[in-house]
C-alpha atoms as a PDB file:
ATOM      1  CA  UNK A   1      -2.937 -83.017 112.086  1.00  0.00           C
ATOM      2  CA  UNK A   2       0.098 -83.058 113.530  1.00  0.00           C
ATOM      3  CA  UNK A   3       1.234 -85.163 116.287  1.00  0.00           C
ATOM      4  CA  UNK A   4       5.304 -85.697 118.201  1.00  0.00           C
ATOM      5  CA  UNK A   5       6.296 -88.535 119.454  1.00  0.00           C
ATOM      6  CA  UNK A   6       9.948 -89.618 120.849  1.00  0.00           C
ATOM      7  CA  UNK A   7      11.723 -92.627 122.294  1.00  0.00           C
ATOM      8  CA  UNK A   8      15.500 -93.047 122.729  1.00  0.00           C
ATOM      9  CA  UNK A   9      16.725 -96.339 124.296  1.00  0.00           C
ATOM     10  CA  UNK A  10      15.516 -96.211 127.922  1.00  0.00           C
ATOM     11  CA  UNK A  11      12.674 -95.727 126.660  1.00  0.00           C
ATOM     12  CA  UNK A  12      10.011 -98.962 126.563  1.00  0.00           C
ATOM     13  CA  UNK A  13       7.160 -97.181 124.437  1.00  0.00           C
ATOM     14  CA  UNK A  14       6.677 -94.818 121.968  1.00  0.00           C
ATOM     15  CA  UNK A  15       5.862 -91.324 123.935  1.00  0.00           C
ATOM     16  CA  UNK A  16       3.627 -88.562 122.290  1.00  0.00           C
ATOM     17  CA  UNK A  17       5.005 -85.276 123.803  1.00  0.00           C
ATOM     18  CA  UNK A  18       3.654 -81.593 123.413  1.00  0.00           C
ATOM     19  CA  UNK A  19       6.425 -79.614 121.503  1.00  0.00           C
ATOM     20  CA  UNK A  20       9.274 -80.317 118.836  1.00  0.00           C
ATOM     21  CA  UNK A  21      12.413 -81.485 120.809  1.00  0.00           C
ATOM     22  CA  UNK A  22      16.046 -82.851 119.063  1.00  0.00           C
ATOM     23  CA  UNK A  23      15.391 -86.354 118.097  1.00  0.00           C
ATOM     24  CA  UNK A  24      12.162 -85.784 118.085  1.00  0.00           C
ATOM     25  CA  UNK A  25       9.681 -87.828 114.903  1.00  0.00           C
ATOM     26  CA  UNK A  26       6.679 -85.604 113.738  1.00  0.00           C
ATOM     27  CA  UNK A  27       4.364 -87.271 111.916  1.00  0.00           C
ATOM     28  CA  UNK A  28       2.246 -84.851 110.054  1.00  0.00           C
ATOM     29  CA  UNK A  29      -1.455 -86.360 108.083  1.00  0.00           C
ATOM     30  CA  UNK A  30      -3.899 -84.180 106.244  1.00  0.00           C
ATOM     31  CA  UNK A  31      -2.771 -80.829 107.397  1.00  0.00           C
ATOM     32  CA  UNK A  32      -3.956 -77.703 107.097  1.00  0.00           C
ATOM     33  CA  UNK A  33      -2.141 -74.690 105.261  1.00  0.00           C
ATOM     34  CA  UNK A  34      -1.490 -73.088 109.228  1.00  0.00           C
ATOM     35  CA  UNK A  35       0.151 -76.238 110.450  1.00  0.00           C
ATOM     36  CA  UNK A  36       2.420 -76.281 106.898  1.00  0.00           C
ATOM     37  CA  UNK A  37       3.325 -72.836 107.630  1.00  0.00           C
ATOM     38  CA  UNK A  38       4.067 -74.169 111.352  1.00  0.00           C
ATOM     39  CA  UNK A  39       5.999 -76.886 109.979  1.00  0.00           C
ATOM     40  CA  UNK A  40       8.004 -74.715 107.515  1.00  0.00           C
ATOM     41  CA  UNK A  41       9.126 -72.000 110.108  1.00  0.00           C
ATOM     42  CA  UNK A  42      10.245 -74.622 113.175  1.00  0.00           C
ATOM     43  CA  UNK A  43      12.091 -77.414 110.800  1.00  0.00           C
ATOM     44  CA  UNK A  44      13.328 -74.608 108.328  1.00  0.00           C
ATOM     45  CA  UNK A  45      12.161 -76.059 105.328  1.00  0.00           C
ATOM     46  CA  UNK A  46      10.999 -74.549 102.323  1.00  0.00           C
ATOM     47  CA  UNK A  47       7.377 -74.181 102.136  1.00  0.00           C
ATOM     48  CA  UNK A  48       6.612 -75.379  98.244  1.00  0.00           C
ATOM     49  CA  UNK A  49       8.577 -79.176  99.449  1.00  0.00           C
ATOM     50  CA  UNK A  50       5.872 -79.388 102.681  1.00  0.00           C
ATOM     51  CA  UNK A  51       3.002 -78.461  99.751  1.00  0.00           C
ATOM     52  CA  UNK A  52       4.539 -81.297  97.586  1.00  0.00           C
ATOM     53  CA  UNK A  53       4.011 -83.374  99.602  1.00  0.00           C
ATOM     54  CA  UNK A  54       0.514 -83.249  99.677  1.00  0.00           C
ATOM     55  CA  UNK A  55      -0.212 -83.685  95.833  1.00  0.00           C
ATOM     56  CA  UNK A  56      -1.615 -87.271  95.446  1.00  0.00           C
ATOM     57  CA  UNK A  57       0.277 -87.110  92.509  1.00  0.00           C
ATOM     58  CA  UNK A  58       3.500 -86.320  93.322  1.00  0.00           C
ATOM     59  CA  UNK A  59       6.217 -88.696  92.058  1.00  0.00           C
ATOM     60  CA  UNK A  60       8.390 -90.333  93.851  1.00  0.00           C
ATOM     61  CA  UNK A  61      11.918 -88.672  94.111  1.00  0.00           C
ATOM     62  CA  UNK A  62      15.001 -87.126  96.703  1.00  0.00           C
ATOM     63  CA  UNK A  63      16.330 -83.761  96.818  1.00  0.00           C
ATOM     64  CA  UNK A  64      19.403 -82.908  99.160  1.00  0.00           C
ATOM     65  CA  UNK A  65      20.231 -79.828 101.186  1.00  0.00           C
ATOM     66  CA  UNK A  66      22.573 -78.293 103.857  1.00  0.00           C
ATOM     67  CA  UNK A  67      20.045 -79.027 106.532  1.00  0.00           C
ATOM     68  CA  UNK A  68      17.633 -81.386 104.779  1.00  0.00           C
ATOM     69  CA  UNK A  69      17.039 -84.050 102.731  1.00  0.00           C
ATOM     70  CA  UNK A  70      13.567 -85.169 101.813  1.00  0.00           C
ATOM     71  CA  UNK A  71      12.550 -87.888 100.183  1.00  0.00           C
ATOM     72  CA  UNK A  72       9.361 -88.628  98.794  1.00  0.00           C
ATOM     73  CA  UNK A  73       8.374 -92.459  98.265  1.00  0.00           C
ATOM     74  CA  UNK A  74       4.850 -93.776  96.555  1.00  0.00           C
ATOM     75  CA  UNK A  75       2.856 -96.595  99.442  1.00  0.00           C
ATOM     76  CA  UNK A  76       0.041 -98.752  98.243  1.00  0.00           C
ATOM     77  CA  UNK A  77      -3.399 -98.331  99.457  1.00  0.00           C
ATOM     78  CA  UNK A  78      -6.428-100.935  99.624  1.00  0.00           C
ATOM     79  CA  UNK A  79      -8.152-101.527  96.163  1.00  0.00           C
ATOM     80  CA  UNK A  80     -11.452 -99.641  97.324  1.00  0.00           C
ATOM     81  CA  UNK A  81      -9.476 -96.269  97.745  1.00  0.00           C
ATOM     82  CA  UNK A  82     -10.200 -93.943  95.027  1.00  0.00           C
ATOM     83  CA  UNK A  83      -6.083 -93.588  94.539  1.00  0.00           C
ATOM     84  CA  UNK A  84      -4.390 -96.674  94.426  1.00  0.00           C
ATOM     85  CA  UNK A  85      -1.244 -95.329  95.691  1.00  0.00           C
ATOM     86  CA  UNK A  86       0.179 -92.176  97.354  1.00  0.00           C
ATOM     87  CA  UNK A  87       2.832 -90.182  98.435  1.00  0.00           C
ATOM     88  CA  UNK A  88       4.905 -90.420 101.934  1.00  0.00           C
ATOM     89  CA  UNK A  89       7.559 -87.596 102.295  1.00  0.00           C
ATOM     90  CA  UNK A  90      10.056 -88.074 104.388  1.00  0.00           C
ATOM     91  CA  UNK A  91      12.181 -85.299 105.556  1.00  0.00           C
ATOM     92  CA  UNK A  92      15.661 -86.034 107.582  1.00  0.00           C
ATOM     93  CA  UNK A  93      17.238 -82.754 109.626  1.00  0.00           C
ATOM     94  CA  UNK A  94      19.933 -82.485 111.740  1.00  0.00           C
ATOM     95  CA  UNK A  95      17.325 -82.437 114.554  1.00  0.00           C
ATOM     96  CA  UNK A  96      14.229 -83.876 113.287  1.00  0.00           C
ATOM     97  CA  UNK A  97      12.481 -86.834 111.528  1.00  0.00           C
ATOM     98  CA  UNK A  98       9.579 -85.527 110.392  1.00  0.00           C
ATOM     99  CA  UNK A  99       6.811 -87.767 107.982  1.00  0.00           C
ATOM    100  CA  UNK A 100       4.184 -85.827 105.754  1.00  0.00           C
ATOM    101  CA  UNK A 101       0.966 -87.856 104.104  1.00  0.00           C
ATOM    102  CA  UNK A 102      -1.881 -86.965 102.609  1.00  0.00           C
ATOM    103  CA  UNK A 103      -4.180 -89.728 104.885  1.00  0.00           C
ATOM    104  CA  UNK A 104      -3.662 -92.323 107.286  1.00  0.00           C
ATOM    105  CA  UNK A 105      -1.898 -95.434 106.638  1.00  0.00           C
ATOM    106  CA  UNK A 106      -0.768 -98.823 107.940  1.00  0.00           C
ATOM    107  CA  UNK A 107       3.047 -97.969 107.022  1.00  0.00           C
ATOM    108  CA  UNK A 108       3.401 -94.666 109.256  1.00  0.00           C
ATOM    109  CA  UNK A 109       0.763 -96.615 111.568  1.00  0.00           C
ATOM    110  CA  UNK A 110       2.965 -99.399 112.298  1.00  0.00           C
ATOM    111  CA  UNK A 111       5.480 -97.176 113.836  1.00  0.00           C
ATOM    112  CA  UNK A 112       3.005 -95.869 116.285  1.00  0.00           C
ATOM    113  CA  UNK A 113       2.647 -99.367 118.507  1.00  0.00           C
ATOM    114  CA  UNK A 114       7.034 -98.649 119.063  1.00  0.00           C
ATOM    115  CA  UNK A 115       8.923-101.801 119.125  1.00  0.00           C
ATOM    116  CA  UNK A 116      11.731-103.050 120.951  1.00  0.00           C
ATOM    117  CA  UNK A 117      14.388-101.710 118.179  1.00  0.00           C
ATOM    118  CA  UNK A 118      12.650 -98.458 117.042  1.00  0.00           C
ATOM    119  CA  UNK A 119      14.255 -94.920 117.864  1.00  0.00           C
ATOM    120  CA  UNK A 120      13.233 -91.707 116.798  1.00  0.00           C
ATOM    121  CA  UNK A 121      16.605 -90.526 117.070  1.00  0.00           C
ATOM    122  CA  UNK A 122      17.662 -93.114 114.521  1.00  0.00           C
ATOM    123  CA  UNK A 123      16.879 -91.507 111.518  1.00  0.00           C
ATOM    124  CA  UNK A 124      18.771 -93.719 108.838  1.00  0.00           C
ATOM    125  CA  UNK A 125      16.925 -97.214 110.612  1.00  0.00           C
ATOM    126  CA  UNK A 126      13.565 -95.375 110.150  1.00  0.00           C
ATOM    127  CA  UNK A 127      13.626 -94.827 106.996  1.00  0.00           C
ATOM    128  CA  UNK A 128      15.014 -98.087 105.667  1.00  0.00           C
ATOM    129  CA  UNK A 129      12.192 -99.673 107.899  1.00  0.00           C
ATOM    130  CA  UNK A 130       9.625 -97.543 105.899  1.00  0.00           C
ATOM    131  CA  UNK A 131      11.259 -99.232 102.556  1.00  0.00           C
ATOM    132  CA  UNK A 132      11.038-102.420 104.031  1.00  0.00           C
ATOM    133  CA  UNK A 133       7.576-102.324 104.930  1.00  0.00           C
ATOM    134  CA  UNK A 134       6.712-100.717 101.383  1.00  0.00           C
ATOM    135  CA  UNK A 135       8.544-103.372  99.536  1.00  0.00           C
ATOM    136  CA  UNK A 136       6.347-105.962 102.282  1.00  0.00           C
ATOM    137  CA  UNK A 137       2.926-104.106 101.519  1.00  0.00           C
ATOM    138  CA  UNK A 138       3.185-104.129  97.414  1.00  0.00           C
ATOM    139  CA  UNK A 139       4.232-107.815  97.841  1.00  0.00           C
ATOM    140  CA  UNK A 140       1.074-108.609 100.058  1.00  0.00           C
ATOM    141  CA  UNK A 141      -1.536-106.566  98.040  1.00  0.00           C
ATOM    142  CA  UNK A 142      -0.147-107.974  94.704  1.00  0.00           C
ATOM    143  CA  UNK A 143       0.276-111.430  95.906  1.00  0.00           C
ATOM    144  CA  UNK A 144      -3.124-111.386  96.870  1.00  0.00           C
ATOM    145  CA  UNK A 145      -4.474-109.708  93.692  1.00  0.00           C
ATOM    146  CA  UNK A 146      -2.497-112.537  91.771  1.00  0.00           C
ATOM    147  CA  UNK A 147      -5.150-115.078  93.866  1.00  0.00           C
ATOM    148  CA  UNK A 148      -8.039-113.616  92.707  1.00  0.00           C
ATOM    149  CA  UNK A 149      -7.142-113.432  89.284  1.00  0.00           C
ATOM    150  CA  UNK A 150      -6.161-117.450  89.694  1.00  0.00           C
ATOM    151  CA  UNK A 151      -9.430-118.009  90.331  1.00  0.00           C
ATOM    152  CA  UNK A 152     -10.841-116.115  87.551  1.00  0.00           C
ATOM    153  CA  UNK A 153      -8.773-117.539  85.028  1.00  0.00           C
ATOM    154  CA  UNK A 154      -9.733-121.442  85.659  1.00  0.00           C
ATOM    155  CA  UNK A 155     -13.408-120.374  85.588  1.00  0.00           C
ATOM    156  CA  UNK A 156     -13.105-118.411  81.981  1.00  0.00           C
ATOM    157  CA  UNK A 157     -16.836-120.249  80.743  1.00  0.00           C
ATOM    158  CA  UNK A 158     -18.902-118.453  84.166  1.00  0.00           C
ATOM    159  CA  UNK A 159     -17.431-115.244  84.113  1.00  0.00           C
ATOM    160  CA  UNK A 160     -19.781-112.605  83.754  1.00  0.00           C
ATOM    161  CA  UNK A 161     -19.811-108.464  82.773  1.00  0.00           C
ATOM    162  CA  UNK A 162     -19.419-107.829  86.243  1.00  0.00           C
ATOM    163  CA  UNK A 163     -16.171-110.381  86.324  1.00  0.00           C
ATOM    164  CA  UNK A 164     -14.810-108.438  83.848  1.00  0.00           C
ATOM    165  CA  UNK A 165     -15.218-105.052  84.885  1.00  0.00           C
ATOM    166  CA  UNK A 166     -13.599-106.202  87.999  1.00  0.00           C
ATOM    167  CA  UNK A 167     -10.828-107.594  86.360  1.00  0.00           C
ATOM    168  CA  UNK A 168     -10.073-104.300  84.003  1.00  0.00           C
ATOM    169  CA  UNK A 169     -10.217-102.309  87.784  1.00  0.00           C
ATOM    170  CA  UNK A 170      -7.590-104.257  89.066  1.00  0.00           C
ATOM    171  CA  UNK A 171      -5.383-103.758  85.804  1.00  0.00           C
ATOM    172  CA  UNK A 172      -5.405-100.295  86.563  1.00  0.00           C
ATOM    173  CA  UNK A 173      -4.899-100.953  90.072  1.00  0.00           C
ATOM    174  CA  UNK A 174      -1.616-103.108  88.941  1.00  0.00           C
ATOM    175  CA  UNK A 175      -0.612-100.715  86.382  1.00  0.00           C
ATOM    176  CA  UNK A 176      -0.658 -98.089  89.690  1.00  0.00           C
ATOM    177  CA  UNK A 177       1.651-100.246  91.208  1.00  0.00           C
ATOM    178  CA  UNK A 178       4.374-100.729  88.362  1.00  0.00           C
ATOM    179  CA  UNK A 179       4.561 -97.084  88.207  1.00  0.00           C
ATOM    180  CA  UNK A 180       4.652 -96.393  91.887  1.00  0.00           C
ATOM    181  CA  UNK A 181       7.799 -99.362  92.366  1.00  0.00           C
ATOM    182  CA  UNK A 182       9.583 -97.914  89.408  1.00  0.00           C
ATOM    183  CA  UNK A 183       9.936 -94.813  90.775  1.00  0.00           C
ATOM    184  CA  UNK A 184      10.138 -95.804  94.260  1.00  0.00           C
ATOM    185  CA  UNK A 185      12.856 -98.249  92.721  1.00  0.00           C
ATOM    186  CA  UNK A 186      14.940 -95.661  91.230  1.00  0.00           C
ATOM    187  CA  UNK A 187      15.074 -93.739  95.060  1.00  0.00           C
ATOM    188  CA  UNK A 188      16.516 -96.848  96.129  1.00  0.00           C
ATOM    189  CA  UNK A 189      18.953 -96.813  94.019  1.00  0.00           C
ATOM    190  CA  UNK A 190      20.349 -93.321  94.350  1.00  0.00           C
ATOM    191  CA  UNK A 191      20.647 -93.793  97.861  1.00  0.00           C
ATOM    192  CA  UNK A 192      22.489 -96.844  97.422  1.00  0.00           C
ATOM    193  CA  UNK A 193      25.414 -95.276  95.551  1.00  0.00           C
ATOM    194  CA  UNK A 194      25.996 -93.226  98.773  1.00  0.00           C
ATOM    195  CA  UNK A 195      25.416 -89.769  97.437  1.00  0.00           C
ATOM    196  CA  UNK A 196      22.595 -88.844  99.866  1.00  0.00           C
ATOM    197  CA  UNK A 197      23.636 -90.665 102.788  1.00  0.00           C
ATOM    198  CA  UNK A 198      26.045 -92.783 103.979  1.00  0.00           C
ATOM    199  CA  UNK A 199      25.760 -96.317 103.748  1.00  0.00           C
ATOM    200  CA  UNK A 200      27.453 -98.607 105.996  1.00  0.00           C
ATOM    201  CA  UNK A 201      27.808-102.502 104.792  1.00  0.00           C
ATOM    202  CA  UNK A 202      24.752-103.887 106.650  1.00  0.00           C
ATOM    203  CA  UNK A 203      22.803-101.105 105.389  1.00  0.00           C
ATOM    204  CA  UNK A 204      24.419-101.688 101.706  1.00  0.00           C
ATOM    205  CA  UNK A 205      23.393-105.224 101.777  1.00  0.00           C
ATOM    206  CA  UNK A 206      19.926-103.926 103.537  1.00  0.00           C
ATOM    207  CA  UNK A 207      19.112-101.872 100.200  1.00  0.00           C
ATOM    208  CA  UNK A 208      20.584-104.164  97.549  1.00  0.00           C
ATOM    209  CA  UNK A 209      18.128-107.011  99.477  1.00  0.00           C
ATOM    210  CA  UNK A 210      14.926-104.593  98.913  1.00  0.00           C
ATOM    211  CA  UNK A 211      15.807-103.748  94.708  1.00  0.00           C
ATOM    212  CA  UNK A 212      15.774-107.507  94.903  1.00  0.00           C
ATOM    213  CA  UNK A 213      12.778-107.894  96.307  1.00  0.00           C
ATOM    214  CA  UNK A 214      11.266-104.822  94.652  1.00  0.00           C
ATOM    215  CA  UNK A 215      12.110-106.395  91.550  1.00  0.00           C
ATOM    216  CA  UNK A 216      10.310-109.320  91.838  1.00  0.00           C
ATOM    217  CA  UNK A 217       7.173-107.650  93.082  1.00  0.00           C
ATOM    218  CA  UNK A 218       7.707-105.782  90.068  1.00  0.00           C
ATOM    219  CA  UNK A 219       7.629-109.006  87.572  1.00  0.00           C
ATOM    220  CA  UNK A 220       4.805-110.496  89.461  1.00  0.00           C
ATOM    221  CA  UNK A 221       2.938-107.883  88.819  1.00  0.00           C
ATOM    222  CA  UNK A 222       3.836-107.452  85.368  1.00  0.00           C
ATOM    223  CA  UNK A 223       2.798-110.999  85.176  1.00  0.00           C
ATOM    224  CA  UNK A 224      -0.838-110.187  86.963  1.00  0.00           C
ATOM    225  CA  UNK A 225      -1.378-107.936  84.201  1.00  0.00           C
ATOM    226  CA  UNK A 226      -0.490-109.995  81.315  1.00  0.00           C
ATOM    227  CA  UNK A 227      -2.903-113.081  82.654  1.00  0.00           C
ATOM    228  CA  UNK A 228      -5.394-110.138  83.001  1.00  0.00           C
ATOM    229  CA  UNK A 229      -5.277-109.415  79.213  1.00  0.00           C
ATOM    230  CA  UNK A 230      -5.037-113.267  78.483  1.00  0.00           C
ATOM    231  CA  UNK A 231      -8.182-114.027  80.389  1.00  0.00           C
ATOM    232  CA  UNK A 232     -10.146-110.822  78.443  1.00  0.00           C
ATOM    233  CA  UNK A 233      -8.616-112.230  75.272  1.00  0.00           C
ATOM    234  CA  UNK A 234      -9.892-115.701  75.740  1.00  0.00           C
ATOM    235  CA  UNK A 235     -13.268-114.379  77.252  1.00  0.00           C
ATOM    236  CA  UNK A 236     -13.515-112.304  74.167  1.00  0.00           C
ATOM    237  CA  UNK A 237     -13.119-115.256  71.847  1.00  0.00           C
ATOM    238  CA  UNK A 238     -15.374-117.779  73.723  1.00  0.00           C
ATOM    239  CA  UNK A 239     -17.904-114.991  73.088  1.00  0.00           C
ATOM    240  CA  UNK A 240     -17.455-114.940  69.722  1.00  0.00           C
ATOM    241  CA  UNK A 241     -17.474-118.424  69.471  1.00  0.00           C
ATOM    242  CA  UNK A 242     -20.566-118.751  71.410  1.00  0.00           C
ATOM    243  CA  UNK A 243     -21.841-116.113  68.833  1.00  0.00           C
ATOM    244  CA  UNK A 244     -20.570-118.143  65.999  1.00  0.00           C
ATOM    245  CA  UNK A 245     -22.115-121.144  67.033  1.00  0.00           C
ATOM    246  CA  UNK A 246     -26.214-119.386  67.410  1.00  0.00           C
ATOM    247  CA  UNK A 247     -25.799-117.895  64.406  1.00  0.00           C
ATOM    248  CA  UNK A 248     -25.216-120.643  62.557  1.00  0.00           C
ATOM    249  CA  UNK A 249     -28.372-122.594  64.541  1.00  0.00           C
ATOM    250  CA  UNK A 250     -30.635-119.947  63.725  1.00  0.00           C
ATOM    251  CA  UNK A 251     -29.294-119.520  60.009  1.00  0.00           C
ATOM    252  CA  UNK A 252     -29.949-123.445  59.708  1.00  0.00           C
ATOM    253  CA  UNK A 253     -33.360-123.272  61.008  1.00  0.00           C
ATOM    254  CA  UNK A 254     -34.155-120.464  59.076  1.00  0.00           C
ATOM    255  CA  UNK A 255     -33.393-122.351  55.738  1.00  0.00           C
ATOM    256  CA  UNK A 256     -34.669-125.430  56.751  1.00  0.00           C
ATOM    257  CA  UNK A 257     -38.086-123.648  58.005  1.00  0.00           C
ATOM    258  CA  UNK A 258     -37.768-121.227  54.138  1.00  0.00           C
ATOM    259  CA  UNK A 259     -38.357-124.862  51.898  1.00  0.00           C
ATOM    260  CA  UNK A 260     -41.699-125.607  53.148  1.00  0.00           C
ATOM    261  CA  UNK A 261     -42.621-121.771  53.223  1.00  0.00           C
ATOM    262  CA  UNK A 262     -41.244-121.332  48.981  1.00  0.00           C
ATOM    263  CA  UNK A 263     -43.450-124.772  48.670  1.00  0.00           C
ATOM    264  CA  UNK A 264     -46.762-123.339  50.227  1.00  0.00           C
ATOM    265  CA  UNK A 265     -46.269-120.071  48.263  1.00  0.00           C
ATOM    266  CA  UNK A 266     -45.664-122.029  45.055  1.00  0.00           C
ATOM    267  CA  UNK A 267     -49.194-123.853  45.393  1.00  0.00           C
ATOM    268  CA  UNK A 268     -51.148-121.169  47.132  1.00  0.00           C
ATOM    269  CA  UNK A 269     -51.506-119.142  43.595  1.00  0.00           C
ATOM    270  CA  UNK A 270     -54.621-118.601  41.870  1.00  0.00           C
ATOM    271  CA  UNK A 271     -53.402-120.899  38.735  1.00  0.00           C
ATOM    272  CA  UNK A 272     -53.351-123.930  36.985  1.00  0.00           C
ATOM    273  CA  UNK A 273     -50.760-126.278  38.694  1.00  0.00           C
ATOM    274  CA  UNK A 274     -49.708-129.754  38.073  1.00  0.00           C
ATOM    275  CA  UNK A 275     -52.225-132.449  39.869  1.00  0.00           C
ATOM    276  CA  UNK A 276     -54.612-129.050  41.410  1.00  0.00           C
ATOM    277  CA  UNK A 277     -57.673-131.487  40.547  1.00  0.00           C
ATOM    278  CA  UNK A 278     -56.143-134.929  41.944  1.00  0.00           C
ATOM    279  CA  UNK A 279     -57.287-136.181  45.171  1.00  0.00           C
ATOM    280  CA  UNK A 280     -54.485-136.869  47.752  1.00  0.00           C
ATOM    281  CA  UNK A 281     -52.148-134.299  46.264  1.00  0.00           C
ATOM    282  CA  UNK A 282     -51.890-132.256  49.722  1.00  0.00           C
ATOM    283  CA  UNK A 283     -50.472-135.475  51.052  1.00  0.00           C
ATOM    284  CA  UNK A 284     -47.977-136.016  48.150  1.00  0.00           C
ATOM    285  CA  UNK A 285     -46.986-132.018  48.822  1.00  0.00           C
ATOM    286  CA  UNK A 286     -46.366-132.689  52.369  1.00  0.00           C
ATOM    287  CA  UNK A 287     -44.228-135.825  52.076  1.00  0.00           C
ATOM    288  CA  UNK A 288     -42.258-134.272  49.670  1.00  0.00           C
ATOM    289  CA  UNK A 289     -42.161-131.019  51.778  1.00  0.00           C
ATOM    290  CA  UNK A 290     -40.939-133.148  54.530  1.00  0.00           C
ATOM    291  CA  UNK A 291     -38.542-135.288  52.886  1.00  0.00           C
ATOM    292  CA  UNK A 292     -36.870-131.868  51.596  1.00  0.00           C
ATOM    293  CA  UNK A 293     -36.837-130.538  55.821  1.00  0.00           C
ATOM    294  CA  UNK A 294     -34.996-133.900  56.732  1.00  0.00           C
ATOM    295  CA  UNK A 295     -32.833-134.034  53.463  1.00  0.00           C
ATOM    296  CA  UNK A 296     -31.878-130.353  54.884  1.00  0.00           C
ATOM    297  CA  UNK A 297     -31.314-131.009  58.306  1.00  0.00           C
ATOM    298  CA  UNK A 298     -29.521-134.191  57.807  1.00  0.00           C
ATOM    299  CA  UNK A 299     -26.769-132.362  55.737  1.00  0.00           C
ATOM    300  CA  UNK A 300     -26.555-129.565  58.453  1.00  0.00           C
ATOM    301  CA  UNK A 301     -25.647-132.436  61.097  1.00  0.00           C
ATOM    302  CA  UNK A 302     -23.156-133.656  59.167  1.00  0.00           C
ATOM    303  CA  UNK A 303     -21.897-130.370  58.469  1.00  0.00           C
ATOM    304  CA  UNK A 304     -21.739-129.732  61.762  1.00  0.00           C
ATOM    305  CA  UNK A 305     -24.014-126.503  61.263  1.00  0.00           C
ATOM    306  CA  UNK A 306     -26.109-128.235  63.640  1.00  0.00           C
END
């Protein structure tokens, strides 16, 4: 799909107009190999950077021409999407901003209700407003991961299997994440030395503000991950202690129950056995078997077996 749009600054709205004009933004999602091809031949760009763009595995980098540069960034998705993150190429000409994703998303979206201060001719502002609202969407998705796992982590005794699968999902998820700020970290960066495009102060201070930001979003979600393994850790070892704790129930009622049984064996042979001809002796055999089962479980209690 592949839709134009333009607004200069008499402009109130965001206007969706029928060919490619100077100043012009094209937003192109989930297109097909003739509208590349389109792409490629009107913009002048090479086709194998418009394909690029359109591997959900691309990572994120910036190349530089005479007449382009293109920049590819990774954006977060929701957790239910079967990639956790994707690609958004954006590609700056002399006469076009054009935007190339795989699928729909709430970044590009955004753009699409206008705003008072947003100009398709104003190709630097656009972009550093799609690295704003990057940074803004990793901080939101993580920050609200980092809530869930909260809760899991002060109710470590009810989790179940199910908690836990969860919970090794969104470590993937979060490991996603690291990956996809890293590299989207290290973009920011080499456009902040001024190499791609010039910077003035506000815009210096704009990207400097972001690595700081992008940073911390970075740590908290290093941090996510680590109370991830901490909570699987301790779940692991409250199972084993759980474990630990029947086994050495069952193993005490087993020996307890095994004293009457070696008892009962003893006097049900077919022999001669001390007091087999005295009245009373079942009685005597019982007490005694008893006395032994109390002895037994009186030293597991104090042991603490029991």
């Amino acid at each position: 799909m592949i839709k134009i749009y333009k607004k200069n600054h008499r402009d109130r709205e965001l206007k969706e107009v029928g060919e490619l004009s100077e100043n012009c933004w094209v937003r192109v999602v989930d297109p097909t190999a003739q509208e590349i091809r389109f792409i490629s031949e009107k913009a002048n760009i090479p086709l194998d950077i418009l394909e690029d763009a359109l591997d959900e595995s691309e990572l994120p980098r910036i190349e530089s021409e005479k007449d382009y540069l293109v920049i590819i960034i990774r954006i977060p998705l929701g957790e239910k999407e079967s990639f956790f993150s994707i690609p958004l190429t954006i590609i700056l000409t002399q006469k076009y901003l054009i935007t190339v994703s795989i699928r729909p998303n709430d970044i590009i979206g955004s753009f699409l209700l206008g705003g008072k201060d947003f100009q398709t001719q104003n190709r630097p502002k656009f972009l550093f407003d799609v690295f704003k609202r990057t940074v803004k969407s990793y901080d939101y998705l993580i920050r609200s991961s980092a809530k869930s796992i909260n809760k899991q982590r002060f109710r470590l005794d009810k989790l179940k299997n199910t908690d836990i699968t969860n919970l090794v999902e969104r470590e993937e998820i979060l490991n996603n994440y690291i990956s996809a700020l890293v590299g989207n970290a290290s973009i920011f960066n080499k456009i902040l030395k001024g190499k791609f495009i010039s910077l003035f102060e506000q815009e210096q201070d704009l990207i400097e503000d972001l690595l700081v930001d992008m940073r911390q979003v970075i740590e908290l979600c290093d941090t996510n991950i680590k109370t991830i393994k901490n909570i699987r850790e301790a779940y692991s070892t409250i199972l084993t202690n759980n474990l630990n704790k029947v086994l050495k129930f069952l193993t005490s009622i087993t020996i307890i129950l095994t004293l009457p049984t070696i008892i009962s064996s003893i006097y049900g042979m077919n022999v001669g056995l001390p007091g087999g001809g005295q009245d009373g002796v079942f009685y005597y055999i019982m007490g005694f078997t008893l006395i032994i089962m109390g002895l037994s479980y009186s030293i597991f209690v104090w042991r603490r077996w029991l």
